[in-house]
Protein backbone atom coordinates (compact mmCIF):
# COMPACT_ATOMS: atom_id res chain seq x y z
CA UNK A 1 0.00 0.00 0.00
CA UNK A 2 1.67 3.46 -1.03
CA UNK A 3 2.21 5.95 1.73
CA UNK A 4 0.41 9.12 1.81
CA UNK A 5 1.31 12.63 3.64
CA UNK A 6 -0.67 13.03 7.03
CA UNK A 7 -3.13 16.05 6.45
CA UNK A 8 -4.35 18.25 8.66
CA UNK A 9 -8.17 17.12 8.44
CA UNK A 10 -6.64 13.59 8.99
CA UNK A 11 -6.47 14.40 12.62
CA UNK A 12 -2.85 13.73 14.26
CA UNK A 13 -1.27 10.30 13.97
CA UNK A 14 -1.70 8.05 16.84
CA UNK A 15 1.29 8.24 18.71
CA UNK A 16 3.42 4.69 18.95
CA UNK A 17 4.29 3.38 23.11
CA UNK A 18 8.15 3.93 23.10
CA UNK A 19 10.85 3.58 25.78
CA UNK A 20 14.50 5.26 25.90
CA UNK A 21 17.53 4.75 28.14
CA UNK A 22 19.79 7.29 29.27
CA UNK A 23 22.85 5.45 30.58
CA UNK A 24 24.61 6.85 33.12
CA UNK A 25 28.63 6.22 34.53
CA UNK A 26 31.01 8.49 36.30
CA UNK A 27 33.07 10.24 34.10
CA UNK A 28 36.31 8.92 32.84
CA UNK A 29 38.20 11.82 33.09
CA UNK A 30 41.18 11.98 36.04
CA UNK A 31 40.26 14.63 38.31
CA UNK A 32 37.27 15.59 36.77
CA UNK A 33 33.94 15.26 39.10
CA UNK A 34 31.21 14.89 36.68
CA UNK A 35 28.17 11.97 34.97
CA UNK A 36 28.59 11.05 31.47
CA UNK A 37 25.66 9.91 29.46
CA UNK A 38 25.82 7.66 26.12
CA UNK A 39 24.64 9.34 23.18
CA UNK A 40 23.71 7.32 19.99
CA UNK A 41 23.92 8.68 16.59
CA UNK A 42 20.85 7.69 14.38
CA UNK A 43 21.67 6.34 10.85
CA UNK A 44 21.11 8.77 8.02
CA UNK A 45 18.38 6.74 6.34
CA UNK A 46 16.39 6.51 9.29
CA UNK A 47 12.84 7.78 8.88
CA UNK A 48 12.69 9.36 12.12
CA UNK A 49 15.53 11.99 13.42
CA UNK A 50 18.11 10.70 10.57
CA UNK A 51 21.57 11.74 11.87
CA UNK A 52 20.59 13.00 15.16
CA UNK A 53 21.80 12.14 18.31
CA UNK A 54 19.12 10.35 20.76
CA UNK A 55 19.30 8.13 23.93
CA UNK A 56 19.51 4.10 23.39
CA UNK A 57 15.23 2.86 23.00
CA UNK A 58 12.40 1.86 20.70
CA UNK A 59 9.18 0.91 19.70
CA UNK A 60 7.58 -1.85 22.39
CA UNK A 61 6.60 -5.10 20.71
CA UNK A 62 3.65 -6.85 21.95
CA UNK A 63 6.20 -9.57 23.15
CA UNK A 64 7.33 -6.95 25.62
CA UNK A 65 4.17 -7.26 27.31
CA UNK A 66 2.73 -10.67 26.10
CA UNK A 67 1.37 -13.38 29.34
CA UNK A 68 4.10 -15.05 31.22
CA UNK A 69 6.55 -12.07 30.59
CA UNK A 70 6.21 -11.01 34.35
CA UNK A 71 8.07 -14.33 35.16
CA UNK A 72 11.39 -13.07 34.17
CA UNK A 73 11.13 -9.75 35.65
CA UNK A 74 11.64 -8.75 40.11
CA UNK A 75 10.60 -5.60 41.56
CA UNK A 76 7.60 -4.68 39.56
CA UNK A 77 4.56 -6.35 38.69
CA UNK A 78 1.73 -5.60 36.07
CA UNK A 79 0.07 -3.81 38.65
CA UNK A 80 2.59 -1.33 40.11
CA UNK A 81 3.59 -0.76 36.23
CA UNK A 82 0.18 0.24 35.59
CA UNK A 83 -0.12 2.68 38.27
CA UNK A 84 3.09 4.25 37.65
CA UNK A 85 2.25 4.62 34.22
CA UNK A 86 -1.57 5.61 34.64
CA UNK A 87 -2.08 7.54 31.27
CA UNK A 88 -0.36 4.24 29.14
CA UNK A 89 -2.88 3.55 26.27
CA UNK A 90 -3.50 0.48 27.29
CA UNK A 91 -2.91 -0.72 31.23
CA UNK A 92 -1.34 -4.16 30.02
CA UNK A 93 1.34 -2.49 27.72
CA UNK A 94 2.65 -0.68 31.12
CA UNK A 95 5.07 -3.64 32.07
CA UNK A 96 6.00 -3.84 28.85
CA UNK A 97 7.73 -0.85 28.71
CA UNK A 98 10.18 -1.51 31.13
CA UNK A 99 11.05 -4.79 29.17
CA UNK A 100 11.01 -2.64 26.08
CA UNK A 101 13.59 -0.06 27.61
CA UNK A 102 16.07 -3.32 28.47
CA UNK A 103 15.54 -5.26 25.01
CA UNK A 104 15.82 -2.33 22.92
CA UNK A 105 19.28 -1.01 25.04
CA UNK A 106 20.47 -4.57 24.44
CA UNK A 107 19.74 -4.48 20.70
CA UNK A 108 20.99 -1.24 19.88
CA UNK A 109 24.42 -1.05 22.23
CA UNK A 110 24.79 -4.28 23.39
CA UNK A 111 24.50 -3.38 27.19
CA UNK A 112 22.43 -5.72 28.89
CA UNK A 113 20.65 -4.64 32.33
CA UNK A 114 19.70 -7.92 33.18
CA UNK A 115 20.90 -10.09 36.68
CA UNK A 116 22.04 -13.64 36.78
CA UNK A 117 19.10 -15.63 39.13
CA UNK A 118 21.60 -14.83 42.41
CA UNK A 119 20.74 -11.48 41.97
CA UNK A 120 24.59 -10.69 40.76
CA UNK A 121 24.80 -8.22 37.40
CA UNK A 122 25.39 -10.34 34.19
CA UNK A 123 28.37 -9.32 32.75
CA UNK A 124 30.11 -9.60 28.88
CA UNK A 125 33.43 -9.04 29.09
CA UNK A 126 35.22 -12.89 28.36
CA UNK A 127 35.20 -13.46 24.58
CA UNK A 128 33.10 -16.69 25.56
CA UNK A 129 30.26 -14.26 26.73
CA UNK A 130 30.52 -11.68 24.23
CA UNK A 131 30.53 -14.44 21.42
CA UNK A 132 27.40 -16.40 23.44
CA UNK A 133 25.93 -13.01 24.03
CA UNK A 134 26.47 -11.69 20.73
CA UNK A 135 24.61 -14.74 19.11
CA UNK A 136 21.51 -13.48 21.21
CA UNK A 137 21.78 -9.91 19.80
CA UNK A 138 21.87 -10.71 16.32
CA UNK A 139 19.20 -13.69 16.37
CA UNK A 140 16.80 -10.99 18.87
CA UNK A 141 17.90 -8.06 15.77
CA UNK A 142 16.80 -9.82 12.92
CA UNK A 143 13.63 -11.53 14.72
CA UNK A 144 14.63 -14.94 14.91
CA UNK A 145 13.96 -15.08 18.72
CA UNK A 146 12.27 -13.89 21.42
CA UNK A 147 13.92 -11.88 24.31
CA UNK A 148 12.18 -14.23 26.52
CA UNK A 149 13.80 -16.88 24.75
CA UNK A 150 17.26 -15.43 25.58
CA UNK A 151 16.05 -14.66 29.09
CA UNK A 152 15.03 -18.57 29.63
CA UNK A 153 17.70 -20.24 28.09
CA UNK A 154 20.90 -18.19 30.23
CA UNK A 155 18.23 -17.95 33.69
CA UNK A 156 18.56 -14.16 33.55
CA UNK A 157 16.18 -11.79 35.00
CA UNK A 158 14.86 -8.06 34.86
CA UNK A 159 14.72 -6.32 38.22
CA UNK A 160 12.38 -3.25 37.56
CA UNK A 161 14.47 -1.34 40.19
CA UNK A 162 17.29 -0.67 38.06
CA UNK A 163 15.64 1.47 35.82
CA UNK A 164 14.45 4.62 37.45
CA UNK A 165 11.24 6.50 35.48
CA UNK A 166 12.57 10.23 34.39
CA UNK A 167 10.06 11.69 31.69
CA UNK A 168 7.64 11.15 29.23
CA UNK A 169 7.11 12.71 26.08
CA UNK A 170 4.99 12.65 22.57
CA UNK A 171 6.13 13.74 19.56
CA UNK A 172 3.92 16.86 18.44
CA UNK A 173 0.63 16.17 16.69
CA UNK A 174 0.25 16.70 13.12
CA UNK A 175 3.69 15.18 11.98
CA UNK A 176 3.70 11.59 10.70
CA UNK A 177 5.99 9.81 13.00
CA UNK A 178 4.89 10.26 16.41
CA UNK A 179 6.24 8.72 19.56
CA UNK A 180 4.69 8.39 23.13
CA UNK A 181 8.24 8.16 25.05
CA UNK A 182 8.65 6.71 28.19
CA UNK A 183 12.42 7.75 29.58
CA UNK A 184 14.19 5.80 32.25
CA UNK A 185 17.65 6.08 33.94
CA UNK A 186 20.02 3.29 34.62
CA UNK A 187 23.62 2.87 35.53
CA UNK A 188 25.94 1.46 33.26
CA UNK A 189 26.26 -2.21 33.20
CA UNK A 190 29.67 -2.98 35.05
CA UNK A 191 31.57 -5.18 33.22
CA UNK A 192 30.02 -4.54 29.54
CA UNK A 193 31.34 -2.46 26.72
CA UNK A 194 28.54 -0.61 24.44
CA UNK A 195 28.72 -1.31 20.53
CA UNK A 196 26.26 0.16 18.16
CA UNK A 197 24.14 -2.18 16.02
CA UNK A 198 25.58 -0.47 12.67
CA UNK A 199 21.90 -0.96 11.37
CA UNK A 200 19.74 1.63 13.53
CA UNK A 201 22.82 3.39 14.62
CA UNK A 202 25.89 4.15 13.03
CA UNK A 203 28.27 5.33 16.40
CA UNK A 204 27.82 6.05 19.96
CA UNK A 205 29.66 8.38 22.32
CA UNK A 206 29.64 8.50 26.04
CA UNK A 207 29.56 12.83 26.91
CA UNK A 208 28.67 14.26 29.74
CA UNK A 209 25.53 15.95 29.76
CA UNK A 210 26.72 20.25 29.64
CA UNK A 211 29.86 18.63 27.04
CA UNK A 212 26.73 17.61 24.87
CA UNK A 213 24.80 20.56 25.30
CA UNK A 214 27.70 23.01 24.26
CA UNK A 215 28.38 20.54 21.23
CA UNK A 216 25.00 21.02 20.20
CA UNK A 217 24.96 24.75 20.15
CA UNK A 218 28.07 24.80 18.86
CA UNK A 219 26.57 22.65 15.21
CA UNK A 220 28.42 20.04 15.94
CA UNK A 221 25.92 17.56 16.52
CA UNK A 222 21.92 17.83 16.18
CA UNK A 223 19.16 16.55 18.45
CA UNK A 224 15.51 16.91 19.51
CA UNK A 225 13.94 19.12 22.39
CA UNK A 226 13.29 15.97 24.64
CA UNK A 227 17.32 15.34 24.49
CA UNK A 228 18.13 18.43 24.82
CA UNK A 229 15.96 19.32 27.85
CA UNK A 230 17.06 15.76 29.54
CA UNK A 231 20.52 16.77 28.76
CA UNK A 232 19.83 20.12 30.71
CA UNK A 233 18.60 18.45 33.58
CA UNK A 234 21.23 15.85 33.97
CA UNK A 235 24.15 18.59 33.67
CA UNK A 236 22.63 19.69 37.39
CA UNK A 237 24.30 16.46 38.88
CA UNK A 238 27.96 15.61 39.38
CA UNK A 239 27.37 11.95 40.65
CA UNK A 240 25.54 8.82 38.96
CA UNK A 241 23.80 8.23 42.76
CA UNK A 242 22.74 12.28 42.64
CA UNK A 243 21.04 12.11 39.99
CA UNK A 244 19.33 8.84 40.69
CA UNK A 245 18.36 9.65 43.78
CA UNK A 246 16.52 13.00 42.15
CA UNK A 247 14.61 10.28 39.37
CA UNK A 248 13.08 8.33 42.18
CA UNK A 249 11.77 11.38 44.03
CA UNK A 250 10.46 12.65 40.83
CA UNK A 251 7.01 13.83 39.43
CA UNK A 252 6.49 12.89 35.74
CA UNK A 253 4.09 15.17 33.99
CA UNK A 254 3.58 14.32 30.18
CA UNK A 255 5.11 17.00 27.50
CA UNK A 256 3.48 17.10 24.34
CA UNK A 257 5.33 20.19 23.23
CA UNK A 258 3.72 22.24 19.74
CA UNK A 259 5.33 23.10 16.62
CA UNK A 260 3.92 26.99 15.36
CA UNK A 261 5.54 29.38 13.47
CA UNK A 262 6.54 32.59 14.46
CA UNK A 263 7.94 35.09 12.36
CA UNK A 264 8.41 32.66 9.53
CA UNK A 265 9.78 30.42 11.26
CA UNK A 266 8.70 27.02 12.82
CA UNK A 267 9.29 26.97 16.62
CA UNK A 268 8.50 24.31 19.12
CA UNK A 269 6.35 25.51 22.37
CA UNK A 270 6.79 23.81 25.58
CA UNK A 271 3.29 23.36 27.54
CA UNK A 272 3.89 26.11 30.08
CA UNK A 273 4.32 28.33 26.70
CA UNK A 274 8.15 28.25 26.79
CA UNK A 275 9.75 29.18 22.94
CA UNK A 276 12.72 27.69 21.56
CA UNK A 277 13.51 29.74 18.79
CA UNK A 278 17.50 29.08 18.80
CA UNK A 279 16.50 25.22 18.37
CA UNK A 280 14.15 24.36 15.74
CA UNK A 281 12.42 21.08 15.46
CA UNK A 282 13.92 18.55 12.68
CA UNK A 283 11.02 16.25 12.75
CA UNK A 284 9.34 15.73 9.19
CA UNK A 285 7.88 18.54 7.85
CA UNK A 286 4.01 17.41 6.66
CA UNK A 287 0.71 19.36 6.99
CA UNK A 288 1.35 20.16 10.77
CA UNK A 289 -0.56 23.12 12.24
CA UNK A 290 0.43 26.50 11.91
């Protein structure tokens, strides 16, 4: 079936359930007292953001959420995902979205925030389990198994705990990709070493957050208002533990930001009526308001 352009009488598209990761270590640097984050950089031929730089995530599958899936995961049930995510389209997809966050970090980077059965943190750094783990990654990539497969067959589990909800955002109506973003913070995995797919993304870098900022006003690398504002917000804290402390205590409001022009020029509008002018949305450009 041929594509068509989303028109305004169309009414906006229904926004797809999505989760992101923003990985967090301490910084690398000797003598330096600062977070880094790991930045991906979209491939060019991406439909969505091409050549931007975004936070490891994707689309949930229904396997995310599909019956039995609670067996492999501690520290949250169906329940407690639902109430923490109260405005999820549909109450069963909740859980799923912290599976989603995991599988799609895993896919993309090859980090895997998963524990072995004892409760220990699985780890890929002996070429035995990057080669065994690697298998996994390219069979869950192409769809030739299950993440619940991999899960079963090495007796690792998700602990809902290690991923700590920080935002959630939807792409602005009236564009034809639109997202319904679920963000989450985690540590680093100790003991694993990222590595972009080379299919969705084509490099990854690990910045800290007010590094990335003053790279992206400088040209030097683009992104989208809900990076950039995240990126704003982590820059506050000089620890990994700081600034998870601040994600548990946190109130998530949803940000469905508008694109309008002003002065002949689109701008995006934050809901309290905030204008970034000096950033303009890259998102597709098709028969959104004016």
């Amino acid at each position: 079936m041929a594509k068509r352009k989303l028109k305004e009488e169309d009414g906006p598209a229904i926004p797809a359930d999505a989760a992101t990761v923003m990985l967090l270590r301490p910084c690398l640097d000797r003598g330096v007292r600062d977070i880094e984050v790991l930045l991906v950089l979209r491939n060019r031929r991406s439909s969505f953001v091409p050549g931007y730089h975004v936070f490891p995530g994707g689309v949930l599958d229904p396997e995310d959420y599909e019956p039995g899936m609670e067996r492999f995961i501690r520290c949250i049930d169906r329940k407690q995902a639902a109430r923490l995510l109260p405005d999820m389209s549909h109450p069963e997809k909740a859980l799923g979205t912290w599976v989603a966050a995991i599988r799609e970090t895993f896919e993309e980077v090859g980090l895997l925030l998963a524990r072995n059965k004892d409760g220990s943190s699985v780890t890929i750094g002996t070429d035995e389990e990057r080669q065994r783990l690697g298998f996994y990654r390219k069979a869950l990539i192409k769809g030739e198994m299950k993440f619940s497969q991999m899960l079963e067959a090495e007796d690792f589990v998700l602990f809902g705990d290690d991923l700590h909800y920080f935002s959630h955002w939807i792409t602005p109506e009236y564009l034809p990709l639109r997202y319904d973003v679920r963000f989450f913070m985690a540590r680093a995995p100790a003991g694993q070493f990222a590595v972009c797919d080379g299919v969705e993304l084509t490099n990854l870098s690990w910045l800290r957050p007010a590094v990335a900022i003053a790279d992206y006003e400088m040209g030097q690398i683009g992104m989208v208002l809900p990076q950039i504002i995240t990126l704003e917000e982590l820059s506050r804290f000089k620890m990994v533990e700081e600034a998870i402390v601040s994600a548990r205590e946190r109130h998530v409001p949803t940000i469905l930001t508008k694109i309008i022009q002003l002065d002949g020029r689109d701008v995006e509008v934050m809901p309290d009526g905030s204008v970034f002018e000096n950033r303009p949305p890259v998102y597709p450009q098709s028969g959104h308001k004016k």
